[in-house]
C-alpha atoms as a PDB file:
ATOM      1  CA  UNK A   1     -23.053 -12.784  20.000  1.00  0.00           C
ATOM      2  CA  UNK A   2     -21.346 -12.195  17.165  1.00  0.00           C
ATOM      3  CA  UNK A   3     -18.304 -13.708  15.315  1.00  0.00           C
ATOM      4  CA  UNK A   4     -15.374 -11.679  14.096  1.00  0.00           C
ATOM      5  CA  UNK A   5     -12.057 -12.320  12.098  1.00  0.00           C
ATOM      6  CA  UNK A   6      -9.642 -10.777  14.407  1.00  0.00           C
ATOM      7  CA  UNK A   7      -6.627  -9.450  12.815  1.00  0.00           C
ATOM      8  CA  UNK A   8      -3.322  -9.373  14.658  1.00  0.00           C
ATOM      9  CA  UNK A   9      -3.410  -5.342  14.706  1.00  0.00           C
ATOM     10  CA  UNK A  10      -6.892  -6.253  16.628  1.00  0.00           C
ATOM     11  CA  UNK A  11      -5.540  -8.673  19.279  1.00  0.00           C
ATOM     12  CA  UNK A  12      -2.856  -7.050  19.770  1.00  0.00           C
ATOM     13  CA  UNK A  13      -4.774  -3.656  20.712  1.00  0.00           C
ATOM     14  CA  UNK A  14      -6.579  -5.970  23.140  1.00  0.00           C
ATOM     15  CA  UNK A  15      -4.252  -7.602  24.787  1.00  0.00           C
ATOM     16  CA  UNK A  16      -2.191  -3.717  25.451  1.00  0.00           C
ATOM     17  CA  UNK A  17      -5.921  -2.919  27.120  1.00  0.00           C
ATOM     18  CA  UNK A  18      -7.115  -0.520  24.339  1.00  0.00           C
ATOM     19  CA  UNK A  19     -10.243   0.203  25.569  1.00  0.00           C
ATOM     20  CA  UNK A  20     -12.217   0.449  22.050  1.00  0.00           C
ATOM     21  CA  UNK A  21     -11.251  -3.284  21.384  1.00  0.00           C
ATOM     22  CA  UNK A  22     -12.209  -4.599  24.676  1.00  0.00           C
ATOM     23  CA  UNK A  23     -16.195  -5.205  23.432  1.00  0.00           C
ATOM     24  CA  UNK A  24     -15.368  -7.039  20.265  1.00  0.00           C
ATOM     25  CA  UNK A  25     -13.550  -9.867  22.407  1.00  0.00           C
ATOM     26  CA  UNK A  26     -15.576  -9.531  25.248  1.00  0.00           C
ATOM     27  CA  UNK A  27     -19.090  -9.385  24.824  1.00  0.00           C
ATOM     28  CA  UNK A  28     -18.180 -11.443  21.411  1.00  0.00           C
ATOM     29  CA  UNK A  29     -16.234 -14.387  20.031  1.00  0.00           C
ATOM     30  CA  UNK A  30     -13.438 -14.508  16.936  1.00  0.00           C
ATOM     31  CA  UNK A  31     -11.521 -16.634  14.949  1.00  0.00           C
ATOM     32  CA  UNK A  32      -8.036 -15.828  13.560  1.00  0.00           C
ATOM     33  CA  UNK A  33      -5.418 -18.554  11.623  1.00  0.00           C
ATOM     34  CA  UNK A  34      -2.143 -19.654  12.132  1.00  0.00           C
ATOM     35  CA  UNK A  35      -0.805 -16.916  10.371  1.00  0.00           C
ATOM     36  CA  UNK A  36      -2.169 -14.271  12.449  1.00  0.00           C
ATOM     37  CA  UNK A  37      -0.856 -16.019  15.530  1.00  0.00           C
ATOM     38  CA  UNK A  38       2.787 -16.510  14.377  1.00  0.00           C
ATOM     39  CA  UNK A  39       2.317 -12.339  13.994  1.00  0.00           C
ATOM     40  CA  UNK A  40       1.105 -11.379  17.930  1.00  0.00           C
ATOM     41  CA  UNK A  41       3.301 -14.333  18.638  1.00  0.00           C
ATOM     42  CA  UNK A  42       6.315 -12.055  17.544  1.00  0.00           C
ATOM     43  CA  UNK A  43       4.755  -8.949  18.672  1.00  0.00           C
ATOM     44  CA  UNK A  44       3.929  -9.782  22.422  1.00  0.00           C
ATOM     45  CA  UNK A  45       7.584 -11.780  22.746  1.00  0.00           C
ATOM     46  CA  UNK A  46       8.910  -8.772  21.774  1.00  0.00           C
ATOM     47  CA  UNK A  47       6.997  -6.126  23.722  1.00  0.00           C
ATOM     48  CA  UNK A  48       6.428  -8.387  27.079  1.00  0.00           C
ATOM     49  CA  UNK A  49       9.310 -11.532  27.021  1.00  0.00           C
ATOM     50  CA  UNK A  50       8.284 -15.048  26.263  1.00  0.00           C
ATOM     51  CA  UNK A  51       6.411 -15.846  29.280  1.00  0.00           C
ATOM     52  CA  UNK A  52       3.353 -13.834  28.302  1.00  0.00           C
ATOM     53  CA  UNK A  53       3.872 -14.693  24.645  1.00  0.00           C
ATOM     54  CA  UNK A  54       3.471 -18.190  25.724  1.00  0.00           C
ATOM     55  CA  UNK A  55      -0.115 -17.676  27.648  1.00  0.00           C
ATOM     56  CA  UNK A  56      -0.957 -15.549  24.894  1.00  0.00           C
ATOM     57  CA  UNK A  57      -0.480 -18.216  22.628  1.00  0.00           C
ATOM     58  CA  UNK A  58      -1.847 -21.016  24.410  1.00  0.00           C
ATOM     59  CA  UNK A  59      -5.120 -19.006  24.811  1.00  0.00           C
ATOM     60  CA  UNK A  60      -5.169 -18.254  21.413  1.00  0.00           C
ATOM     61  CA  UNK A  61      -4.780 -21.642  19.527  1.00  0.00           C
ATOM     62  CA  UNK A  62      -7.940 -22.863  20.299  1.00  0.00           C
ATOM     63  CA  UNK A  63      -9.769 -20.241  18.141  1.00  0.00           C
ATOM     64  CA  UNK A  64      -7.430 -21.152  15.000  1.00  0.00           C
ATOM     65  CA  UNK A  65      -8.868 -21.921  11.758  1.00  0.00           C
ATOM     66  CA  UNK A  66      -7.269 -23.223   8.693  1.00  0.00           C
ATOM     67  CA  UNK A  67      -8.117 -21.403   5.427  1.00  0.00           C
ATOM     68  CA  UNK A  68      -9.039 -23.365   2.314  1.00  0.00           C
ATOM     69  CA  UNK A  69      -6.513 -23.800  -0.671  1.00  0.00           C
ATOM     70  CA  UNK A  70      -9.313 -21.785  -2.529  1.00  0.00           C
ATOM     71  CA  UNK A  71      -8.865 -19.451  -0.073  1.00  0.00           C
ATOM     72  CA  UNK A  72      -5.306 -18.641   0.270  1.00  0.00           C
ATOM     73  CA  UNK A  73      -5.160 -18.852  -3.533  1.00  0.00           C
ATOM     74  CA  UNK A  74      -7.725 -15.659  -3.471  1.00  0.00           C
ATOM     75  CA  UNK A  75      -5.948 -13.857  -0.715  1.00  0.00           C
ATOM     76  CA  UNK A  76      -2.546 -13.852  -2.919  1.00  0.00           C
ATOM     77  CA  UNK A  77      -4.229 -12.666  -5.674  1.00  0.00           C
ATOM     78  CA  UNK A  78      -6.165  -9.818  -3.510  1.00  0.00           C
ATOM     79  CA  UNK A  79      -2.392  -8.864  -2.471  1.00  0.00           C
ATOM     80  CA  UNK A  80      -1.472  -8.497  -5.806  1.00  0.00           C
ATOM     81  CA  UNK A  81      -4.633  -6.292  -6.656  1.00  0.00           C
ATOM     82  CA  UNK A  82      -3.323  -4.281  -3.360  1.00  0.00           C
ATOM     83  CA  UNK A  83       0.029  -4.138  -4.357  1.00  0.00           C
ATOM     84  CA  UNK A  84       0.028  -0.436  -3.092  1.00  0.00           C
ATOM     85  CA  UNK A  85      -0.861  -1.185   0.074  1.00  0.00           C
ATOM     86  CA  UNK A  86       1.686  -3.325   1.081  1.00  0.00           C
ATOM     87  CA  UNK A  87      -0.615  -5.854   2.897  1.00  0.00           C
ATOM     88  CA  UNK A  88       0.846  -8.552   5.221  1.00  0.00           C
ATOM     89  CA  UNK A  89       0.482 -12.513   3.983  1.00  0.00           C
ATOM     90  CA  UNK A  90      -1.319 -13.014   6.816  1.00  0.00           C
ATOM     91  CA  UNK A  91      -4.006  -9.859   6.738  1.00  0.00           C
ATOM     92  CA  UNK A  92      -4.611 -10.981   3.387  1.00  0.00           C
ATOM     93  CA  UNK A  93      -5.331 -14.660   4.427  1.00  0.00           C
ATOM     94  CA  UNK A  94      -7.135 -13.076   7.181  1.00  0.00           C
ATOM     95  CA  UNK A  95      -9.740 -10.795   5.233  1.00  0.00           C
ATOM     96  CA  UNK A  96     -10.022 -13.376   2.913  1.00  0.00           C
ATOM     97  CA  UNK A  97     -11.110 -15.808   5.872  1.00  0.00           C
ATOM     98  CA  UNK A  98     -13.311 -13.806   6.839  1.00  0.00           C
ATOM     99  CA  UNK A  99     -15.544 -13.059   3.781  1.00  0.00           C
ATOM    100  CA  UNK A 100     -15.530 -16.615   2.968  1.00  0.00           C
ATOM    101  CA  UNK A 101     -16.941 -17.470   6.458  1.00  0.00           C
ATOM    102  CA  UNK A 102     -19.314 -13.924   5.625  1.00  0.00           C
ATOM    103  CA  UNK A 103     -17.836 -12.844   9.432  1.00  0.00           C
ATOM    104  CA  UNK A 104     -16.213  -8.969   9.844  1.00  0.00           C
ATOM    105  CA  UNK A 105     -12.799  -8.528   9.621  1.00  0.00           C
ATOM    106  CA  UNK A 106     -11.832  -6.516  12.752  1.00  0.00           C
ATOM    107  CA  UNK A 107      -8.688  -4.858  12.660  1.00  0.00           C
ATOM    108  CA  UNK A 108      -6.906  -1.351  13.621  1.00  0.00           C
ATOM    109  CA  UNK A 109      -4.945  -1.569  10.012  1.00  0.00           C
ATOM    110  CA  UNK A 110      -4.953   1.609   8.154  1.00  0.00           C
ATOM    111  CA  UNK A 111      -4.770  -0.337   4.998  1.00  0.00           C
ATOM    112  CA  UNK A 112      -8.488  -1.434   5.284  1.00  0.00           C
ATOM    113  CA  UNK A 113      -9.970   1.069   6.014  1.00  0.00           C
ATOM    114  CA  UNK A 114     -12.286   1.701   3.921  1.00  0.00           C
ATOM    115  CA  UNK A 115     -12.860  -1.890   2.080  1.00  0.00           C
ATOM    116  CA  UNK A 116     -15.993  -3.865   2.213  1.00  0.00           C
ATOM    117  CA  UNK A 117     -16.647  -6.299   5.728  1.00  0.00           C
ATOM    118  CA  UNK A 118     -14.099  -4.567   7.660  1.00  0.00           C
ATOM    119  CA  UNK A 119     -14.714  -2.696  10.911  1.00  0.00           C
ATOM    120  CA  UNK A 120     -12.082  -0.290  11.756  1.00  0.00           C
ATOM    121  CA  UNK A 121     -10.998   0.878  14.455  1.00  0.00           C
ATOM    122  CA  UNK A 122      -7.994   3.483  15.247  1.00  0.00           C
END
């Protein structure tokens, strides 16, 4: 089994049944942070109503890690370097996450496309 970082764009896919996301939470396990869950949070109150933002949540939390000051420091300065890109606070804390823990960021994000530890998926 292997672990993943799952981005919001990820979960998110999942949770509207995109069929190319269903392995990576299925047949695997993930973490994500607070961040990311504040963001599909938002997303699923707005797309489904608070009820199944709620369960989403709840379901969620459990798999929440907290980054390191080290860490968020880094993924700040990698959102500088990406300036371009116009990366979220939260993918950046994400990605950043993940290569710390030396897990795959999984996401559906154009923006990462083609950067290193990153399986994409459109």
């Amino acid at each position: 089994m292997t672990v993943f970082f799952y981005d919001s764009y990820a979960v998110i896919e999942y949770i509207n049944n995109n069929l190319k996301f269903v392995p990576y939470f299925e047949d695997n396990t993930g973490i994500l942070t607070i961040f990311n869950l504040v963001e599909i949070y938002y997303a699923v109150l707005n797309d489904a109503g608070k009820e199944k933002a709620d369960v989403v949540f709840e379901s969620l939390f459990p798999i929440i890690v907290e980054p390191s000051k080290e860490t968020i420091k880094e993924a700040m300065q990698f959102r500088q370097e990406q300036k371009k890109k116009k990366l979220s606070y939260a993918d950046c804390i994400g990605y950043k996450t993940a290569s710390e823990r030396k897990i795959i960021f999984l996401t559906g994000d154009i923006q990462f496309k083609d950067m290193e530890n990153v399986i994409f998926i459109k």
